[in-house]
Protein backbone atom coordinates (compact mmCIF):
# COMPACT_ATOMS: atom_id res chain seq x y z
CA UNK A 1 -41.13 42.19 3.32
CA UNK A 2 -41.26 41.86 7.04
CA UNK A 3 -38.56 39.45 7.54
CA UNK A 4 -36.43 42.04 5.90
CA UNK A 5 -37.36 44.70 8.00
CA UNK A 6 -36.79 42.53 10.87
CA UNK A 7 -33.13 41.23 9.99
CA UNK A 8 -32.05 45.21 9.42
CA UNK A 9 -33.61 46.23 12.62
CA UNK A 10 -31.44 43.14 14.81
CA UNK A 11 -28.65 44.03 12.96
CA UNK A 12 -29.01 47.79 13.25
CA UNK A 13 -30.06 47.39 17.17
CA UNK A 14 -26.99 44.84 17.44
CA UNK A 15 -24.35 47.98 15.82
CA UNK A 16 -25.70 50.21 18.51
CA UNK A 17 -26.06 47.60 21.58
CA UNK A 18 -22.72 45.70 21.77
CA UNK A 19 -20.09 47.45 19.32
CA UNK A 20 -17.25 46.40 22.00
CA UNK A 21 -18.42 42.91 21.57
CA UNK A 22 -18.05 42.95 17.93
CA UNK A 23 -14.23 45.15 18.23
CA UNK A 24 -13.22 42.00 20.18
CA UNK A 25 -14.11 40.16 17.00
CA UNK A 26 -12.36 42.76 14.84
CA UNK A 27 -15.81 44.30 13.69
CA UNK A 28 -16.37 47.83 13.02
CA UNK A 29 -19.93 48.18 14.41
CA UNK A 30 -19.78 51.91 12.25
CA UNK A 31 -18.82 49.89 9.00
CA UNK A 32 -21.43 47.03 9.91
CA UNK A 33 -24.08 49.51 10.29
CA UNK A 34 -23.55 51.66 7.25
CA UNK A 35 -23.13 47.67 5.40
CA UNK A 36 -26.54 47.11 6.87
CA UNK A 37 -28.34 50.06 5.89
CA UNK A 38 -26.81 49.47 2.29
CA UNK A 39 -27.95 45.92 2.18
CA UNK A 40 -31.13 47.13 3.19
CA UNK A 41 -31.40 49.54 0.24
CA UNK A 42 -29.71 47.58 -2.33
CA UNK A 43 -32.86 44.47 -1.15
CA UNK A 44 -35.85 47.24 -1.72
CA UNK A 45 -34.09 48.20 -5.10
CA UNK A 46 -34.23 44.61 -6.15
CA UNK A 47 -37.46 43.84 -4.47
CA UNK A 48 -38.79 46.05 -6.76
CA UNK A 49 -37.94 44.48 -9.47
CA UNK A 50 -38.92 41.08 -8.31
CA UNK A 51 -42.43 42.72 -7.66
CA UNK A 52 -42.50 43.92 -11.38
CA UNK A 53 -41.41 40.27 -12.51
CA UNK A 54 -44.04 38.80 -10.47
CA UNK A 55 -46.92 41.01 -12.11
CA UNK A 56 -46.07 39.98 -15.86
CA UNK A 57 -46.67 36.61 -17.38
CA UNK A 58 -44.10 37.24 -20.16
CA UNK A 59 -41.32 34.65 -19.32
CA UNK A 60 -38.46 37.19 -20.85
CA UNK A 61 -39.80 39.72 -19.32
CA UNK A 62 -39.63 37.74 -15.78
CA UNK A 63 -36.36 36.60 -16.24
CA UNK A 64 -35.03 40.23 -17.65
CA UNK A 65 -36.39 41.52 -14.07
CA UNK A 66 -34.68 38.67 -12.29
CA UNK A 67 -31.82 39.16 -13.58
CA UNK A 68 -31.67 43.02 -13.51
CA UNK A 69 -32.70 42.35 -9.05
CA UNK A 70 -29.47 40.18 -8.58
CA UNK A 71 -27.42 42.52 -10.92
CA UNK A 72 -28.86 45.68 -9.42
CA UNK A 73 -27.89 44.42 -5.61
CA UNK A 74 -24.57 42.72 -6.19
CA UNK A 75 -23.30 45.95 -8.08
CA UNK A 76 -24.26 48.50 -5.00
CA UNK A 77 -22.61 46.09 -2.75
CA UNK A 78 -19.81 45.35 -4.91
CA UNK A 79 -19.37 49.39 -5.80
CA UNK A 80 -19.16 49.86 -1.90
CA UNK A 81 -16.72 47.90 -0.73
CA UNK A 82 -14.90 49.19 -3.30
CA UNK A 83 -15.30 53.08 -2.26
CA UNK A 84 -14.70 51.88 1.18
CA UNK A 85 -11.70 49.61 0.25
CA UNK A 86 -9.77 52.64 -1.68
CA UNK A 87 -10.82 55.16 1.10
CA UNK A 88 -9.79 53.44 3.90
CA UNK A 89 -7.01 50.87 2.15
CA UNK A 90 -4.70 49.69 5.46
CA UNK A 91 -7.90 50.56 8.57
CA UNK A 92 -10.08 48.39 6.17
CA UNK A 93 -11.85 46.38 8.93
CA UNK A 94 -11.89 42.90 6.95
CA UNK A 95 -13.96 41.75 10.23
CA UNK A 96 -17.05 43.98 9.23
CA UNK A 97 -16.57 43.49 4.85
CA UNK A 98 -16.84 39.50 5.95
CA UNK A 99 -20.04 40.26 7.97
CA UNK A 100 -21.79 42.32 5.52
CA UNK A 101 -21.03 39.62 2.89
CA UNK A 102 -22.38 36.91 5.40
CA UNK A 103 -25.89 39.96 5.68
CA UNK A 104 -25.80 39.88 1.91
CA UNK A 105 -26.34 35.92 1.93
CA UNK A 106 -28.97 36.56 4.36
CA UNK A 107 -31.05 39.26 3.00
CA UNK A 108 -30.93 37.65 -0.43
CA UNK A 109 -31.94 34.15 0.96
CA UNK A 110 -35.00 36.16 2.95
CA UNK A 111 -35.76 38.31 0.03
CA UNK A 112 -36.05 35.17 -2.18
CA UNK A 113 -37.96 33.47 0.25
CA UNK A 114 -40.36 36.13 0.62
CA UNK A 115 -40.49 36.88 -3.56
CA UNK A 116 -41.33 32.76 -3.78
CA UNK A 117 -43.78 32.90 -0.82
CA UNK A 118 -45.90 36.09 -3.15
CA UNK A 119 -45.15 34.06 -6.36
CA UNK A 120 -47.22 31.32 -5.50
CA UNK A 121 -49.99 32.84 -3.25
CA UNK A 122 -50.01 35.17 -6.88
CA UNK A 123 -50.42 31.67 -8.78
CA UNK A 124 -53.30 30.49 -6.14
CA UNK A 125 -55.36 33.64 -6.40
């Protein structure tokens, strides 16, 4: 779960550090940053479940919890942009939505890679 932690602290540091950097690329470094910290949730919600998968050698049970983990994530992210879409409709900084959906990639990527990495040290112990 380190990797994790390590991508929302860059990110999070990166929001704070050099938001005039990012306005000149038609970021929001407020949006980014609340996008971050909900990326960051939504991956320990569906971590979670990946952990629960990995202790249960019922294959519908595993892919039940696999399932639920993507579901779970992509609906908090997709109910968010939403909220933020209708609240903000014409300031909508398209900039920061197409950032957090390039962070979503990445967390999901690292999550997987970490869930695969304590799948098979599980299947070697």
């Amino acid at each position: 779960m380190a990797p994790v932690l390590i991508i929302f602290a860059v990110v999070t540091l990166l929001c704070l550090a050099i938001p005039p950097i990012l306005s000149r690329w038609s970021i929001d470094a407020e949006v980014l940053l609340v996008g971050n910290l909900i990326l960051f949730i939504a991956t320990l919600v569906s971590f979670v479940f990946y952990r629960r998968s990995l202790g249960n050698n019922h294959a519908p049970y595993f892919m039940r919890m696999i399932y639920s983990a993507m579901f779970t994530k992509m609906a908090i992210c997709i109910f968010t942009a939403f909220i933020y879409i209708v609240t903000y409709k014409k300031e909508v900084s398209k900039g920061a939505i197409f950032a957090c959906m390039f962070l979503y990639f990445v967390y999901t990527f690292v999550e997987l890679a970490v869930v695969l990495k304590l799948s098979k040290e599980k299947k070697n112990a």
